[in-house]
N, C-alpha and C. Protein backbone atom coordinates (compact mmCIF):
# COMPACT_ATOMS: atom_id res chain seq x y z
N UNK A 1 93.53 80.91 102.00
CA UNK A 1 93.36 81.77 103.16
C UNK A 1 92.06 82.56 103.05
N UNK A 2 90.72 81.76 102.84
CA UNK A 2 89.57 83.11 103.32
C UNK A 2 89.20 82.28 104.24
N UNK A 3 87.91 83.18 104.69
CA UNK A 3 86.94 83.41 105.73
C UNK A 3 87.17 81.98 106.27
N UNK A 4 87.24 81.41 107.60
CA UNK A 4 86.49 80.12 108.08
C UNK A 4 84.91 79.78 107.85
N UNK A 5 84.60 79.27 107.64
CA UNK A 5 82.95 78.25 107.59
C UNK A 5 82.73 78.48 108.46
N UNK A 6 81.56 78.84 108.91
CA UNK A 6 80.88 79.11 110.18
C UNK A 6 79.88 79.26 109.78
N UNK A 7 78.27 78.64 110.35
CA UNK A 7 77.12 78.87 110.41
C UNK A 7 76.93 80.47 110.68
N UNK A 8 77.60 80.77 111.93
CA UNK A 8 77.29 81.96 112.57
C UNK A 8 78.81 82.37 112.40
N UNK A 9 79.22 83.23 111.12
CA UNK A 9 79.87 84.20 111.06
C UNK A 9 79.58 85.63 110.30
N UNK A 10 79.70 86.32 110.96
CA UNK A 10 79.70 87.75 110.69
C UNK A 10 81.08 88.44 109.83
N UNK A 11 80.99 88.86 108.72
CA UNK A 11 81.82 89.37 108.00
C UNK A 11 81.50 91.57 107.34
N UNK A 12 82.48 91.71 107.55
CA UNK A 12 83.01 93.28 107.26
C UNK A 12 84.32 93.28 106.26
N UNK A 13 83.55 93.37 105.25
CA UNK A 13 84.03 94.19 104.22
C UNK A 13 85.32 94.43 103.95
N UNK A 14 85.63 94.95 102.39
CA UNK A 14 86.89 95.09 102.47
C UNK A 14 86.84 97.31 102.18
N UNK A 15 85.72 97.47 102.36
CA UNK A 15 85.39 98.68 101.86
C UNK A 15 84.28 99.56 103.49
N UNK A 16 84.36 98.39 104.46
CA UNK A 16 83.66 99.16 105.41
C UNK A 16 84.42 99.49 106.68
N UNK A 17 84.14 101.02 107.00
CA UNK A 17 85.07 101.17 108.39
C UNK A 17 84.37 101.90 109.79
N UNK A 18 84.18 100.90 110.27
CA UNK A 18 83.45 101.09 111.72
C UNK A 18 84.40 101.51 112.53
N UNK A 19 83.66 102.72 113.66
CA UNK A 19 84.35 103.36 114.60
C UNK A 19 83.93 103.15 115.95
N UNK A 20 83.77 102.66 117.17
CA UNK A 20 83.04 102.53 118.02
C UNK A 20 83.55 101.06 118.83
N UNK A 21 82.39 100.49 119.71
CA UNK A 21 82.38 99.81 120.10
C UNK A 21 81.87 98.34 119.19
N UNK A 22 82.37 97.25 119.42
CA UNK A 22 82.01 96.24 118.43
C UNK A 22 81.78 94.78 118.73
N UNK A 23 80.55 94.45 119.72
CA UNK A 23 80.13 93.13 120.39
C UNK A 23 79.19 92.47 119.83
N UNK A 24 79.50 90.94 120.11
CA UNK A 24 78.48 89.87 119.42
C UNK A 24 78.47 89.00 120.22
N UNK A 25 78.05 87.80 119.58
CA UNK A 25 77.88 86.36 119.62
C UNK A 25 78.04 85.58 118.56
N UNK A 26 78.82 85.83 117.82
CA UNK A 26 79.37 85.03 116.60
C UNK A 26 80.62 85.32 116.37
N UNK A 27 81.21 84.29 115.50
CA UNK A 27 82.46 84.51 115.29
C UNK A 27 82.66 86.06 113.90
N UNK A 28 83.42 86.43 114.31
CA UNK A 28 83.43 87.73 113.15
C UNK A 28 84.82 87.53 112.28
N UNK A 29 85.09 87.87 111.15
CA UNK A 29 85.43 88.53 110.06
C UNK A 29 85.96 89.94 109.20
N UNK A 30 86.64 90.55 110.09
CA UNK A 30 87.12 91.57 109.31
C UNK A 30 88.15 91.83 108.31
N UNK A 31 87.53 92.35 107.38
CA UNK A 31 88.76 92.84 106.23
C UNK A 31 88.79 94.53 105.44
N UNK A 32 87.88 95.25 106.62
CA UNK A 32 87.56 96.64 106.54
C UNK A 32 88.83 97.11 107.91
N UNK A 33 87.98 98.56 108.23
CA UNK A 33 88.55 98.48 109.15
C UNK A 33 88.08 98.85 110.59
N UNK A 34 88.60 98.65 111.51
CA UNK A 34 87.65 98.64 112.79
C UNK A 34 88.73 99.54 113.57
N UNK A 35 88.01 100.48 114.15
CA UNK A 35 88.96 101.35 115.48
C UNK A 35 88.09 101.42 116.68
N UNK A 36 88.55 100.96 117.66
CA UNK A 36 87.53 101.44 118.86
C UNK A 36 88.14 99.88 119.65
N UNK A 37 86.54 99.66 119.80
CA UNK A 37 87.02 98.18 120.57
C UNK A 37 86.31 97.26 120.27
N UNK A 38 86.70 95.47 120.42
CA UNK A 38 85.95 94.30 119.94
C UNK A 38 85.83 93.70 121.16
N UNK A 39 84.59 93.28 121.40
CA UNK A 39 84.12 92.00 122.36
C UNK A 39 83.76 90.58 122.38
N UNK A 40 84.47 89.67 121.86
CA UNK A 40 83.67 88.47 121.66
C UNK A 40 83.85 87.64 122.44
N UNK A 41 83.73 87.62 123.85
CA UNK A 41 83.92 86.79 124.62
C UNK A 41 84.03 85.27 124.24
N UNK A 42 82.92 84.28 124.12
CA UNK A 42 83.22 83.28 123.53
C UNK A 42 83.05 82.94 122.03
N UNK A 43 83.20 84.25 121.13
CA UNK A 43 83.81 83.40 120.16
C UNK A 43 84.86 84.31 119.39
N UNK A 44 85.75 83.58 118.08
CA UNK A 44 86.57 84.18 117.58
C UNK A 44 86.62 85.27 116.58
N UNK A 45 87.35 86.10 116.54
CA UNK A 45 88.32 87.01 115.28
C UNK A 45 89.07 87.01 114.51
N UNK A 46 88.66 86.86 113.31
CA UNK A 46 89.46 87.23 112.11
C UNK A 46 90.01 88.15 111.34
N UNK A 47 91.08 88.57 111.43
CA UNK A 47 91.51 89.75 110.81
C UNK A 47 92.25 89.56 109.16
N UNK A 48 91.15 89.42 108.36
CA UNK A 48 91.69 88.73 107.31
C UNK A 48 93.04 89.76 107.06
N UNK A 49 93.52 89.47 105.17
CA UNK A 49 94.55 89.63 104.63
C UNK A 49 94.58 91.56 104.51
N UNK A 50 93.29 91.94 104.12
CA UNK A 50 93.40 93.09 103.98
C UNK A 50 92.27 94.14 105.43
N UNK A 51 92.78 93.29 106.05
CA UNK A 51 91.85 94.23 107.48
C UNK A 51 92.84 94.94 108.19
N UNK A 52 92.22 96.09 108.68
CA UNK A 52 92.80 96.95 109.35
C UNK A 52 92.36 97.09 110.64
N UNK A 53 92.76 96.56 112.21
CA UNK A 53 92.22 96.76 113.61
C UNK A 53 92.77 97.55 114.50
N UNK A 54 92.15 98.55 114.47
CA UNK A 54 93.22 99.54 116.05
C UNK A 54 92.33 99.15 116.80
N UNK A 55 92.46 98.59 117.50
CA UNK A 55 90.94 98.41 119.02
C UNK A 55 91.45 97.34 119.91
N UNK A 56 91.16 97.44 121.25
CA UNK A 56 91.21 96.28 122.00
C UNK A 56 90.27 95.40 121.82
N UNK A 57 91.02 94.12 121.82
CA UNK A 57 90.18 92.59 121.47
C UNK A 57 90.40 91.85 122.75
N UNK A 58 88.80 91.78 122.83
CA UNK A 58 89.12 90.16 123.62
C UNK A 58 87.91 89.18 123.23
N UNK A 59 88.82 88.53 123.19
CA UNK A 59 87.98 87.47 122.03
C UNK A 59 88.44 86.05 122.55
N UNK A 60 87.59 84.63 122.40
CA UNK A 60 87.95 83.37 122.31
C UNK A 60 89.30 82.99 121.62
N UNK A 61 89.54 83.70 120.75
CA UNK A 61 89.97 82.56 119.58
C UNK A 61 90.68 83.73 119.08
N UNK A 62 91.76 84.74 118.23
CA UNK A 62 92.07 85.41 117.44
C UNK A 62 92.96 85.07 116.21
N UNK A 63 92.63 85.41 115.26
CA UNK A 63 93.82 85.30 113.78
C UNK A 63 93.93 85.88 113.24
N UNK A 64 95.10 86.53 113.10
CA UNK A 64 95.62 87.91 112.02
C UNK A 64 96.36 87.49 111.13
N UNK A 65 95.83 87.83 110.14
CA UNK A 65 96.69 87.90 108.70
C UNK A 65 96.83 89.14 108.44
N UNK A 66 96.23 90.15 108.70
CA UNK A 66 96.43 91.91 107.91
C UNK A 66 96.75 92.62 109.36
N UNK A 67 96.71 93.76 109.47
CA UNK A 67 97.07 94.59 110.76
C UNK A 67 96.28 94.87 112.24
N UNK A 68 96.99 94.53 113.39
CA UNK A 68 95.97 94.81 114.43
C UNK A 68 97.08 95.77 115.29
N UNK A 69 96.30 96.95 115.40
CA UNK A 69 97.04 97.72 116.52
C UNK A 69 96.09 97.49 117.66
N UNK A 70 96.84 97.23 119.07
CA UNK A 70 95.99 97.39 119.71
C UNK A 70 96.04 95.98 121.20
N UNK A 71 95.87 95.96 122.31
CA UNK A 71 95.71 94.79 123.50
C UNK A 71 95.06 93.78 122.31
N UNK A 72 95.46 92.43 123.31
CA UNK A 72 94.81 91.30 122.36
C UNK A 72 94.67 90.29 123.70
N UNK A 73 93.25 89.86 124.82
CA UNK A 73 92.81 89.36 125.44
C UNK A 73 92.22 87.78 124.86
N UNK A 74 92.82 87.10 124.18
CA UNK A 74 92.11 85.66 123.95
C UNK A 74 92.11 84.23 124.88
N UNK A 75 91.07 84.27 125.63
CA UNK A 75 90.80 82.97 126.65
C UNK A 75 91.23 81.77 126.01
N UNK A 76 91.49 81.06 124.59
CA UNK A 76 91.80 79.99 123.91
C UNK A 76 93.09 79.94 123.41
N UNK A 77 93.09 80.99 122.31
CA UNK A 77 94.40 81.03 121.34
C UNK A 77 94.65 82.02 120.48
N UNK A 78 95.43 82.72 120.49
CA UNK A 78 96.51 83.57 119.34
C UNK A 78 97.21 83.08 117.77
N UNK A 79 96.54 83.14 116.50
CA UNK A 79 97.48 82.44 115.47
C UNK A 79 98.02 83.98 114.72
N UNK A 80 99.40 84.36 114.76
CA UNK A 80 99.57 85.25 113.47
C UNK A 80 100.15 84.37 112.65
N UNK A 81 99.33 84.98 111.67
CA UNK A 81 99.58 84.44 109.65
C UNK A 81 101.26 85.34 109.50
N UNK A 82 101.69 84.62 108.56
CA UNK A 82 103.04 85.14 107.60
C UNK A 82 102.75 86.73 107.77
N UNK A 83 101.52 87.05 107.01
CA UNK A 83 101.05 88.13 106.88
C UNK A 83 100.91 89.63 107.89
N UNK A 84 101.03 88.76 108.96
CA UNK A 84 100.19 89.56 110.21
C UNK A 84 101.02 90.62 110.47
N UNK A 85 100.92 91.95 110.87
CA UNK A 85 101.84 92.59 111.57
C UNK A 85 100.54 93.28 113.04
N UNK A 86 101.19 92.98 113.83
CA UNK A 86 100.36 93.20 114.84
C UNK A 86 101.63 93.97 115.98
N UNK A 87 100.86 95.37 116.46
CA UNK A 87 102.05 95.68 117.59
C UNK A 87 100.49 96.61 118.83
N UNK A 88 101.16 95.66 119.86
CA UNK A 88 100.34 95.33 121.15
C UNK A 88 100.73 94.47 122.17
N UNK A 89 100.35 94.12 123.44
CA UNK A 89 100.78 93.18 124.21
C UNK A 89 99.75 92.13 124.18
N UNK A 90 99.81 90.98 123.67
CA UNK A 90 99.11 89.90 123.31
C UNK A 90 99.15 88.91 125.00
N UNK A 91 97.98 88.54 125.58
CA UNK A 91 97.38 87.73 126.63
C UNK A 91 96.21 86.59 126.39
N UNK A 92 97.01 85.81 126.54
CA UNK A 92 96.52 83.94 125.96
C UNK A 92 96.93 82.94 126.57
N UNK A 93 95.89 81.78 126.19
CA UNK A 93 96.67 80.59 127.06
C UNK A 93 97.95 79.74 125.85
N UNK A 94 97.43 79.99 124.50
CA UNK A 94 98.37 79.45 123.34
C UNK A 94 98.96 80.25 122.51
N UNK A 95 99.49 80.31 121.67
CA UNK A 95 100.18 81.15 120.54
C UNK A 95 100.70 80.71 119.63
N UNK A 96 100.20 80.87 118.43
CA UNK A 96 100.86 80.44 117.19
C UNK A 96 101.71 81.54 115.99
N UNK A 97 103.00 81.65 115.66
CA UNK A 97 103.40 82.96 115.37
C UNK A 97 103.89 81.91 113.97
N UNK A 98 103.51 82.36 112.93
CA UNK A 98 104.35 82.00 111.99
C UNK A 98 105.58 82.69 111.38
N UNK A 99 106.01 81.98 110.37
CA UNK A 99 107.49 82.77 110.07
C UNK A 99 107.35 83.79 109.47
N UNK A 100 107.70 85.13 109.26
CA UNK A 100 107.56 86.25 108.74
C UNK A 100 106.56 87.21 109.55
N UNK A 101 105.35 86.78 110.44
CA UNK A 101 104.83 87.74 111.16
C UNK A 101 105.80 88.41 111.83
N UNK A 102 104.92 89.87 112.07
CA UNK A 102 105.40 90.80 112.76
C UNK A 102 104.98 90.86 114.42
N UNK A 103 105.74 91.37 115.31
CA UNK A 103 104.99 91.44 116.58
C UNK A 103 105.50 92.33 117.74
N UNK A 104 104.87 93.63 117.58
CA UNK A 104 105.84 94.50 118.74
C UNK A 104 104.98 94.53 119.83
N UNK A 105 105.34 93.54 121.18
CA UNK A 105 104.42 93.88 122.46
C UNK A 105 105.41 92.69 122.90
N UNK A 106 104.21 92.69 124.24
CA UNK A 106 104.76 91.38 125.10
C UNK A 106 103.60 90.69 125.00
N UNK A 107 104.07 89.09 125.52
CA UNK A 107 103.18 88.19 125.23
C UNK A 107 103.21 87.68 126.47
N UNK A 108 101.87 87.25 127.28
CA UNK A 108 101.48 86.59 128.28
C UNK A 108 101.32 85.27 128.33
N UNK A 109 101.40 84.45 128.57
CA UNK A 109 100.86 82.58 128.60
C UNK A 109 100.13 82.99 129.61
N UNK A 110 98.82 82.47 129.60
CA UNK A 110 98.19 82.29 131.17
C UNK A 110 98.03 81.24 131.12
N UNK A 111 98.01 79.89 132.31
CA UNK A 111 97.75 78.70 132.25
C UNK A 111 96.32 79.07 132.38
N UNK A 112 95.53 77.53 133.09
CA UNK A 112 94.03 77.58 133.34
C UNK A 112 93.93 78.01 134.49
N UNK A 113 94.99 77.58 135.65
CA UNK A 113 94.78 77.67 136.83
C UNK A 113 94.72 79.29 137.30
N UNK A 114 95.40 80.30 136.59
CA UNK A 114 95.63 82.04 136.29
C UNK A 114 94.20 82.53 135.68
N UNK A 115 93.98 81.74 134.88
CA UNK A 115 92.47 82.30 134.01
C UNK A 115 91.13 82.04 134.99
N UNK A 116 91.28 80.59 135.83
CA UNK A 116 90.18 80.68 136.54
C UNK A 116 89.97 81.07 138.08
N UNK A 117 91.48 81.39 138.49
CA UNK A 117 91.38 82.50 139.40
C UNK A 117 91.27 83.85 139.07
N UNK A 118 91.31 84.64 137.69
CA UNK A 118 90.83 85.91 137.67
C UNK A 118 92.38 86.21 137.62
N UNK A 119 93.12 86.07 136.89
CA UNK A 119 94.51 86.58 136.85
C UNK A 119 95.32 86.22 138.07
């Protein structure tokens, strides 16, 4: 369970904690901790084993293994790890929950036809 391979990934620490707003163009990596909010439109989030996220995400792609408080907006897909405890209302077209994650919210399916009319 580390980081995905990515040419273009951005990684945070297991010792750094950003407060604010938090946008790119690469896939990111956290295992610090982040409060505020994340933007990655088209690409994904990692919330490794020891990351900490209070912030709204909307992101391509999301995967939690360590903690995300907070909305979770992903245009692709949702995976929580064993690990994950995440409490928020999660909005996606897929979802992958493994056994032992945690999950206090509601969960949305949007098909394509919902996503490319704008909800």
């Amino acid at each position: 369970m580390s980081a995905p391979l990515s040419a273009d990934l951005a990684q945070i620490g297991k010792s750094v904690v950003i407060k604010g707003e938090l946008s790119g163009s690469e896939d990111l990596y956290v295992d610090g901790h982040v409060e505020g909010s994340i933007a990655l439109k088209n690409n994904s989030l990692t919330v490794g084993p020891n990351g900490s996220v209070k912030a709204t995400v909307d992101a391509k792609g999301v995967v939690v293994q360590g903690k995300l408080e907070g909305n979770v907006q992903a245009s692709d897909r949702v995976e929580l790890r064993k690990s994950a405890v995440v409490t928020g209302d999660i909005s996606t077209q897929r979802i992958s929950i493994e056994e032992g994650a945690y999950l206090k919210g509601k969960v949305d399916i949007q098909g394509k036809a919902e996503k490319a009319a704008g909800k």
